[in-house]
N, C-alpha and C. Protein backbone atom coordinates (compact mmCIF):
# COMPACT_ATOMS: atom_id res chain seq x y z
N UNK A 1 93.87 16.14 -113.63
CA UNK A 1 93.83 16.50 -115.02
C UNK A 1 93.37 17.95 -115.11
N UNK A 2 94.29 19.04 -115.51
CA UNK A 2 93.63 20.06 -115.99
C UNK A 2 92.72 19.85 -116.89
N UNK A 3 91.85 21.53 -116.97
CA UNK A 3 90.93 21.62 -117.71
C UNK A 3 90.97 23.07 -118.34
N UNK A 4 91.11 22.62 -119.69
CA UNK A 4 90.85 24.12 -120.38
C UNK A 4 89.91 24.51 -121.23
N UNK A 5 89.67 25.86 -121.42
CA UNK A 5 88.27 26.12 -122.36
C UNK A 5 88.91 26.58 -123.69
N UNK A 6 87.91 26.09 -125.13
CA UNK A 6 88.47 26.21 -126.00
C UNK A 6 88.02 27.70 -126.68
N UNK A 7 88.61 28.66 -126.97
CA UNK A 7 88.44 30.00 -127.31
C UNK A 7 87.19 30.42 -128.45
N UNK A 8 87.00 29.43 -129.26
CA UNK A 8 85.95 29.73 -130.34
C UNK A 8 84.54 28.94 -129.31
N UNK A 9 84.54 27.62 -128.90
CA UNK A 9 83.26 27.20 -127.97
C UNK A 9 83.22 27.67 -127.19
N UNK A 10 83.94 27.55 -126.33
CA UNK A 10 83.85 27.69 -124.54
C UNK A 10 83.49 26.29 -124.07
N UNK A 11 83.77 25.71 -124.97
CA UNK A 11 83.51 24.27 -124.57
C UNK A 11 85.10 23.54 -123.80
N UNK A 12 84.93 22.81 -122.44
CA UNK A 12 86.17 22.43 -121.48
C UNK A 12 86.85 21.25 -122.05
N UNK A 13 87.80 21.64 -122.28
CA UNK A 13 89.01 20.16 -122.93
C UNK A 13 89.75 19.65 -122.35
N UNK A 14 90.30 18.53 -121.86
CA UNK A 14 90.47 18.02 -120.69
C UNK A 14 92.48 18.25 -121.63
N UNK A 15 93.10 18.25 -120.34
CA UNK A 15 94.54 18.57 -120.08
C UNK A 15 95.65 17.89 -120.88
N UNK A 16 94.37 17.01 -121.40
CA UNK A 16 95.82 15.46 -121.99
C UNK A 16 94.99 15.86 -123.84
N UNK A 17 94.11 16.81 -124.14
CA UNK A 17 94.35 17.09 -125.18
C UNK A 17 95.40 17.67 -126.31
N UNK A 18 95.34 17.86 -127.54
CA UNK A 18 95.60 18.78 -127.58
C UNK A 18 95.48 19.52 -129.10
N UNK A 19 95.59 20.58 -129.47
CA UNK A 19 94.33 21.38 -130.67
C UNK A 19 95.39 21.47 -131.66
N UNK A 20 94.98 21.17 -132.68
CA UNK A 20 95.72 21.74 -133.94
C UNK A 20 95.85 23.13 -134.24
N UNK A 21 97.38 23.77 -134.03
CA UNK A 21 96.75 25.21 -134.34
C UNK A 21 96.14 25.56 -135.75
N UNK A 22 96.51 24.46 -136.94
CA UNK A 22 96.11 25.18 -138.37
C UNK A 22 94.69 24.65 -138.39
N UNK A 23 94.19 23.64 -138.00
CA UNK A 23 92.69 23.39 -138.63
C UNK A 23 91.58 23.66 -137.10
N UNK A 24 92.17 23.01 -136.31
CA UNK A 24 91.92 23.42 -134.64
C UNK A 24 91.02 21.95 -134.35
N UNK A 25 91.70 20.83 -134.78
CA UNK A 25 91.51 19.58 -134.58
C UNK A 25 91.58 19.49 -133.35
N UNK A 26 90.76 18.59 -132.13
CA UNK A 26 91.50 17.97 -130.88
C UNK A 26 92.19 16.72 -131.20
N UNK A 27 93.21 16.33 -130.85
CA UNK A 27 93.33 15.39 -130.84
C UNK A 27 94.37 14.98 -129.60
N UNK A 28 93.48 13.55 -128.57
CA UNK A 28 93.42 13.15 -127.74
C UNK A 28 95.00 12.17 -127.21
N UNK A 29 95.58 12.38 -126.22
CA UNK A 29 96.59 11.65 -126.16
C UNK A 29 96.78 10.75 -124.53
N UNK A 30 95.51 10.80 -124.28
CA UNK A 30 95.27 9.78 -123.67
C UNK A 30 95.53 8.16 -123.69
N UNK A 31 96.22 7.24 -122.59
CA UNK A 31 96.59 6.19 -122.88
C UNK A 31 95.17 5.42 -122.50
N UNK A 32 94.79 4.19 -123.96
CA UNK A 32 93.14 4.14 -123.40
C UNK A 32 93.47 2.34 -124.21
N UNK A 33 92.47 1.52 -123.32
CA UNK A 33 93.03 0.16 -123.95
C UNK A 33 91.33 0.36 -124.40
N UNK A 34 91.32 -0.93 -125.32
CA UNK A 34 90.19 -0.91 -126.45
C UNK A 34 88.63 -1.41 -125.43
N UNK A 35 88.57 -1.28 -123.67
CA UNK A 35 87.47 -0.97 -123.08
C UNK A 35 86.92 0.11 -123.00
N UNK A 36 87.87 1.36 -123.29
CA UNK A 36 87.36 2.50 -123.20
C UNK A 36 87.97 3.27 -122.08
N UNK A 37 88.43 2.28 -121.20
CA UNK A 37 88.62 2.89 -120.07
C UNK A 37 90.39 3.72 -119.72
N UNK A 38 90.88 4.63 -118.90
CA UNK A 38 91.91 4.93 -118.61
C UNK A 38 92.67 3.61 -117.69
N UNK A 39 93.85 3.38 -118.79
CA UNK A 39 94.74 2.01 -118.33
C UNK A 39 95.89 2.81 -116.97
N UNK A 40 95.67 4.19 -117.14
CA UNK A 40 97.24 4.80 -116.54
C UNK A 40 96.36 5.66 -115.29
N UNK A 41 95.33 5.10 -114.93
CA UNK A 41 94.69 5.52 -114.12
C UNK A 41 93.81 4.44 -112.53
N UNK A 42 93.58 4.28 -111.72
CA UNK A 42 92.75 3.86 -110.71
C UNK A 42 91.48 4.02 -110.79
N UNK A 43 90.88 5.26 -112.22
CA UNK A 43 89.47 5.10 -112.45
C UNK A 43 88.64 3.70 -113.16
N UNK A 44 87.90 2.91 -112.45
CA UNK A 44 87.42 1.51 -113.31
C UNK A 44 86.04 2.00 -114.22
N UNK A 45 85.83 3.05 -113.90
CA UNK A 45 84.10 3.55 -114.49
C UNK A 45 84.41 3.68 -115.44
N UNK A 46 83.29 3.52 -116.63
CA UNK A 46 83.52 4.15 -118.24
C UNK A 46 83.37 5.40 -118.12
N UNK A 47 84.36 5.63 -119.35
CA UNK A 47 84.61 7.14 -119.18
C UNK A 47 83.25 7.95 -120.13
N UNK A 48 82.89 7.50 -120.32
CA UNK A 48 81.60 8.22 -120.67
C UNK A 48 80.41 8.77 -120.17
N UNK A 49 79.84 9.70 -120.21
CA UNK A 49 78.69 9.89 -119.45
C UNK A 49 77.24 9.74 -119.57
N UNK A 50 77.00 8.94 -120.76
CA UNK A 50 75.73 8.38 -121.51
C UNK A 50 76.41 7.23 -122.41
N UNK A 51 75.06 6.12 -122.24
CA UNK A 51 75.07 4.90 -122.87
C UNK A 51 75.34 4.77 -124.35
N UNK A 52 76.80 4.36 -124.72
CA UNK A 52 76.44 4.32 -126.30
C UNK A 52 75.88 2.94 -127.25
N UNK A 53 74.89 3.37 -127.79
CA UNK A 53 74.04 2.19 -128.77
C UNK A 53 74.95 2.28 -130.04
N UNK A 54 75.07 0.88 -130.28
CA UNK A 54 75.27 0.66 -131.61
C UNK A 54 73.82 0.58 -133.22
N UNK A 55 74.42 1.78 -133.97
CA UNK A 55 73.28 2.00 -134.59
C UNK A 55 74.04 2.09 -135.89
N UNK A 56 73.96 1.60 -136.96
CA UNK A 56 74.08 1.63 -138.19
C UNK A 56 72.99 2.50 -139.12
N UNK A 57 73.60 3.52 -139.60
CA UNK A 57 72.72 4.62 -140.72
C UNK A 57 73.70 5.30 -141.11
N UNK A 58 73.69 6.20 -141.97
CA UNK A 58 73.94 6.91 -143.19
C UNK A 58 73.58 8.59 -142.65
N UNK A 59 74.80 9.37 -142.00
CA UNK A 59 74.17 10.81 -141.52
C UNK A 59 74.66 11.83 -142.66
N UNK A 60 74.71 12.96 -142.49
CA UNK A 60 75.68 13.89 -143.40
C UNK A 60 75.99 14.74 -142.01
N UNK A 61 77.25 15.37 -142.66
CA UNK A 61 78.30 15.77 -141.72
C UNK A 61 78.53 16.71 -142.69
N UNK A 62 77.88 18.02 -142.27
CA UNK A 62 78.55 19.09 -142.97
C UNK A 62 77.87 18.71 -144.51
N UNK A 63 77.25 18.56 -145.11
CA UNK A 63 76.45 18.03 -146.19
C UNK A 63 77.77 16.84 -147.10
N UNK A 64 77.97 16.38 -146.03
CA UNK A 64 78.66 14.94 -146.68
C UNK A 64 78.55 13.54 -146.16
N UNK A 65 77.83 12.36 -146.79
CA UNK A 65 77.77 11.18 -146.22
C UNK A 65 78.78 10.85 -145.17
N UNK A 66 78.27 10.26 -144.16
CA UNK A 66 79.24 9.74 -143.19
C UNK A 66 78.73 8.58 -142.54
N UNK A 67 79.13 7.46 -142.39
CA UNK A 67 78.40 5.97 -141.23
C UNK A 67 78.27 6.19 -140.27
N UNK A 68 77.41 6.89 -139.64
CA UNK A 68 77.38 6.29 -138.20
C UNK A 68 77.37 4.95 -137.44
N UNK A 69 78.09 5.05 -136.13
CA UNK A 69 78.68 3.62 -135.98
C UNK A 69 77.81 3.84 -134.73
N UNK A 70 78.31 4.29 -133.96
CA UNK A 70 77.46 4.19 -132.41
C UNK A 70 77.18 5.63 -132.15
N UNK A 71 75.99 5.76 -131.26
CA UNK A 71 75.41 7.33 -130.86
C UNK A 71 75.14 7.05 -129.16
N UNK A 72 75.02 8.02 -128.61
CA UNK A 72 74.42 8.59 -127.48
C UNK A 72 73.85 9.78 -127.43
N UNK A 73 73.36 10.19 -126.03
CA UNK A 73 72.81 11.24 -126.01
C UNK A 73 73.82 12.64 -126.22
N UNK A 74 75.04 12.20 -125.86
CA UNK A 74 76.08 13.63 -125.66
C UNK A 74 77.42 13.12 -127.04
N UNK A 75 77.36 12.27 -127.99
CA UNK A 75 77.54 12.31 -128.72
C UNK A 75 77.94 11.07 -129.74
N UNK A 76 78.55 11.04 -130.81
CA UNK A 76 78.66 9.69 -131.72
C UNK A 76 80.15 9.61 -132.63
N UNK A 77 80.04 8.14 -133.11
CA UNK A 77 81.02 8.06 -133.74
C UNK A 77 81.20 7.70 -134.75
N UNK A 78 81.76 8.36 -135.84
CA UNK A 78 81.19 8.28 -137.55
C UNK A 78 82.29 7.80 -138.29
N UNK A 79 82.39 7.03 -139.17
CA UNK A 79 82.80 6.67 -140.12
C UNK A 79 83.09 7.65 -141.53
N UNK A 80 84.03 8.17 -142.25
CA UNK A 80 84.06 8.97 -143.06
C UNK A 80 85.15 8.78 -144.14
N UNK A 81 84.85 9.08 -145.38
CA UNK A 81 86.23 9.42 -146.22
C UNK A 81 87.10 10.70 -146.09
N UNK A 82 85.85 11.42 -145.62
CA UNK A 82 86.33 12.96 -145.17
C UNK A 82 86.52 13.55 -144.35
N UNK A 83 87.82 14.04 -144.02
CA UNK A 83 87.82 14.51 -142.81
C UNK A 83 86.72 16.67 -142.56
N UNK A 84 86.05 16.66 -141.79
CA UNK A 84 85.91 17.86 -141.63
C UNK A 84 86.65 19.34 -141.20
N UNK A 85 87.12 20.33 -142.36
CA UNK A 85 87.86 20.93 -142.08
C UNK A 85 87.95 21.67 -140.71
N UNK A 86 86.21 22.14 -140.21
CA UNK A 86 85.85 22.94 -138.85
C UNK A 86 86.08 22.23 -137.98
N UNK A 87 86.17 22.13 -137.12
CA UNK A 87 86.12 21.22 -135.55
C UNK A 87 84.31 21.36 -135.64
N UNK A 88 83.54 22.77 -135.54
CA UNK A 88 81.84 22.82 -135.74
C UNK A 88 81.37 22.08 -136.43
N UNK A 89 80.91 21.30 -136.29
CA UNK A 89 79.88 20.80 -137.78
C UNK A 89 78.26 20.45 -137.23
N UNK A 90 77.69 20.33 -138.72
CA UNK A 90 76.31 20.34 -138.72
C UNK A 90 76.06 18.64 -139.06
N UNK A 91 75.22 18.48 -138.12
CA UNK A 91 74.54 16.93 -138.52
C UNK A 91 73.65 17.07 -139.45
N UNK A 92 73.11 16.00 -140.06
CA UNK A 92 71.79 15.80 -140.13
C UNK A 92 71.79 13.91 -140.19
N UNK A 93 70.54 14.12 -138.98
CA UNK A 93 70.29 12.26 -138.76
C UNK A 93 69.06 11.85 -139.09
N UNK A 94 68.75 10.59 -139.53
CA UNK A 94 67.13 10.31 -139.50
C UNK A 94 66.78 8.59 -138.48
N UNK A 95 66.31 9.28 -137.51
CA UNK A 95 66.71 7.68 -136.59
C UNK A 95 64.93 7.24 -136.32
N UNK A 96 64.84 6.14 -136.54
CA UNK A 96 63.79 5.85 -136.00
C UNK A 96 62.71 6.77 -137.03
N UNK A 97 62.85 7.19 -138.39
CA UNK A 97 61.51 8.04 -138.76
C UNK A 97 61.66 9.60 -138.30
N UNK A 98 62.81 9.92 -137.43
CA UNK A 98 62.59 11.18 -137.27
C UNK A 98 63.86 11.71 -137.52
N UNK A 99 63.72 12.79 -138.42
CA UNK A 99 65.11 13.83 -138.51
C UNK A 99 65.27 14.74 -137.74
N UNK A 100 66.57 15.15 -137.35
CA UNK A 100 67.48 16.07 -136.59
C UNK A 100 68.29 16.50 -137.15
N UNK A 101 68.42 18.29 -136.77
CA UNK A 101 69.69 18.81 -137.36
C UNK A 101 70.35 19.19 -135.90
N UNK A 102 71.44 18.78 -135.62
CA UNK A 102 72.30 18.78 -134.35
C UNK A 102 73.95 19.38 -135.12
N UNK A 103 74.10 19.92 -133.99
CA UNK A 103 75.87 20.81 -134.06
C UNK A 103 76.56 19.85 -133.32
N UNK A 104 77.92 19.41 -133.51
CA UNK A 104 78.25 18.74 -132.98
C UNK A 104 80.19 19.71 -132.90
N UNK A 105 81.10 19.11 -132.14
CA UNK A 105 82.30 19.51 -132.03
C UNK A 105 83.31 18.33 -132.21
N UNK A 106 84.15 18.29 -133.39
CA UNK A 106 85.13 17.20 -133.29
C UNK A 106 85.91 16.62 -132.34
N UNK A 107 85.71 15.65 -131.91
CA UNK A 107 86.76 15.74 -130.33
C UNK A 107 88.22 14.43 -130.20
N UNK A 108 88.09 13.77 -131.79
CA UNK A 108 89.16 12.93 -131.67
C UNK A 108 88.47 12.69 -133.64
N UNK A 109 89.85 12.22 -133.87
CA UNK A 109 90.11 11.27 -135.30
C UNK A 109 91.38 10.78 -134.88
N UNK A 110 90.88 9.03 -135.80
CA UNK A 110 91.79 8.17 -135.92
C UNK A 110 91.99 8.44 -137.53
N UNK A 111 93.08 7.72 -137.19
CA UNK A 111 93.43 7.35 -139.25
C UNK A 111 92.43 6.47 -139.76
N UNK A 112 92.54 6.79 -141.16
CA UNK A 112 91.92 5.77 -141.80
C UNK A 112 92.04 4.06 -141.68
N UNK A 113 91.27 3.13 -141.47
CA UNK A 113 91.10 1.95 -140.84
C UNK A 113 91.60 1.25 -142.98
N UNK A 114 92.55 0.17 -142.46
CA UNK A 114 92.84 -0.50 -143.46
C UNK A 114 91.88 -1.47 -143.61
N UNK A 115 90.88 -1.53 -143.28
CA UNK A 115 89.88 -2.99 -143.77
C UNK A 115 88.56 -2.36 -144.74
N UNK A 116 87.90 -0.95 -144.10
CA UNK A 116 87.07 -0.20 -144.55
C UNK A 116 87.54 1.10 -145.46
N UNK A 117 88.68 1.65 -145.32
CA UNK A 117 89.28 2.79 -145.89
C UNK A 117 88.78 3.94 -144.93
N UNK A 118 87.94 4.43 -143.86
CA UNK A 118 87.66 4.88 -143.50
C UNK A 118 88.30 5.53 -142.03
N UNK A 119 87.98 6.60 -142.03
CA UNK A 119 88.94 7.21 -140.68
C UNK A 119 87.77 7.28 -140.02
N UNK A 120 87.79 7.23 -138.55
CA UNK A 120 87.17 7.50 -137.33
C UNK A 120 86.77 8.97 -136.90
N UNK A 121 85.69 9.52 -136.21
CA UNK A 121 85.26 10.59 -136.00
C UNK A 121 84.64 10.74 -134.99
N UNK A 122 85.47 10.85 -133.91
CA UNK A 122 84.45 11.50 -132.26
C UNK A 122 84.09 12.60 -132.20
N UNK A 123 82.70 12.82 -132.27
CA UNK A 123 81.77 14.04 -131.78
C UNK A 123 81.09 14.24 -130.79
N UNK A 124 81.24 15.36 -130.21
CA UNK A 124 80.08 15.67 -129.01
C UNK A 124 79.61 16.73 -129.65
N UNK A 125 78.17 15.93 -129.15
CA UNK A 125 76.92 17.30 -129.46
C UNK A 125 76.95 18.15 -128.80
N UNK A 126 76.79 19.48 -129.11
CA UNK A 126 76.56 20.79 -128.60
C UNK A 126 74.82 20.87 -128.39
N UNK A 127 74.11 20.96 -127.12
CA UNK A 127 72.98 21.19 -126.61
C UNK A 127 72.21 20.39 -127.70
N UNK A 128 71.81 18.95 -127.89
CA UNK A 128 70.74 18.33 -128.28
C UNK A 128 69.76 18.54 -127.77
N UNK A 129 68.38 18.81 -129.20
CA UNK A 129 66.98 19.06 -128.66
C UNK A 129 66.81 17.68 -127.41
N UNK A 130 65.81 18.36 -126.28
CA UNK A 130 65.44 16.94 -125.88
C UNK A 130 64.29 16.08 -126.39
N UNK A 131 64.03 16.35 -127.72
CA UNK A 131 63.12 15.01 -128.15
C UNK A 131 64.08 14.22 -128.91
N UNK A 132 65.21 14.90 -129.22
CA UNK A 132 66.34 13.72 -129.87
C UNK A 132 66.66 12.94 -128.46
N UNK A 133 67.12 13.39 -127.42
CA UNK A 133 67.53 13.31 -126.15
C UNK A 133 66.52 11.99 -125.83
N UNK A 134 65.58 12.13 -125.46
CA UNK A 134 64.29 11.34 -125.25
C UNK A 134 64.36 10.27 -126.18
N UNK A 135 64.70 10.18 -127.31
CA UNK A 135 64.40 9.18 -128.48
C UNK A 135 65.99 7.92 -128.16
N UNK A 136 67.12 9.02 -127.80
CA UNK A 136 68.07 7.84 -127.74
C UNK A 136 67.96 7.13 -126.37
N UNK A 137 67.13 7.79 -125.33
CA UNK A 137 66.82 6.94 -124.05
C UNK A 137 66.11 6.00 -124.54
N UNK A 138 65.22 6.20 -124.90
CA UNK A 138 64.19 5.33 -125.07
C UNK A 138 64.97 4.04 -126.06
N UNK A 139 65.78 4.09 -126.88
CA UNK A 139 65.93 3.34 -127.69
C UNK A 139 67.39 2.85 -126.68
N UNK A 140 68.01 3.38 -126.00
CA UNK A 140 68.83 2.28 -124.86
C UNK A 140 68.00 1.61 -123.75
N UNK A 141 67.03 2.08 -123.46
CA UNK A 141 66.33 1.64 -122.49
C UNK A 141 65.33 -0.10 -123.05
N UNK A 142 65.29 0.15 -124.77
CA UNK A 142 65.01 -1.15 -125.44
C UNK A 142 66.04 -2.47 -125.33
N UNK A 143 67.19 -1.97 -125.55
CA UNK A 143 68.23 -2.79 -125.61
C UNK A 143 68.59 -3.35 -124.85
């Protein structure tokens, strides 16, 4: 799989992406069955590189409500009416009693889901403090 860097982050996008030139969306065209894992591949590992918890709350995204559905340390997946025009956006979370303002980078949307009305939103965080870091260990390490 190539790897390319994206010109405004410098952040590496893997080969089977690919960017919207008008809004500069990624969007992923990877063949992926609903484990997570690559079906068109010999890799069996999850493709992720931190544990994701399922956590139900209420974040803003760019100062707009959004569900968070599940988080990790390197990033989460939100629920929205809105899509975000930047690929950049600004969090704000309150987990456990404590707030965070975290940057995050769009890295996939689905369509809107016919049961909730809501479209899907993969983010990876850009450099999380590590006491956010620390807080989602600790709270997988409960589970």
């Amino acid at each position: 799989m190539s790897v390319n860097r994206d010109n405004n982050s410098g952040i590496k996008l893997s080969g089977k992406q690919t960017k919207c030139p008008k809004c500069g969306h990624l969007f992923s065209s990877d063949v992926k069955d609903n484990t997570g894992k690559d079906i068109d591949s010999n890799n069996t590992s999850e493709r992720r590189a931190h544990t994701r918890i399922s956590k139900q709350t209420f974040v803003q995204i760019n100062n707009k409500m959004a569900l968070l559905i599940d988080i990790s340390e390197g990033g989460m997946l939100l629920g929205s009416n809105e899509i975000p025009e930047d690929p950049e956006v600004d969090i704000n979370i309150k987990i456990q009693g404590k707030s965070f303002k975290l940057k995050g980078i769009v890295r996939w949307i689905r369509d809107r889901d016919s049961f909730s009305g809501l479209s899907s939103i993969g983010i990876m965080l850009i450099d999380p403090p590590d006491k956010f870091r620390k807080l989602i260990q600790s709270i997988v390490e409960q589970e």
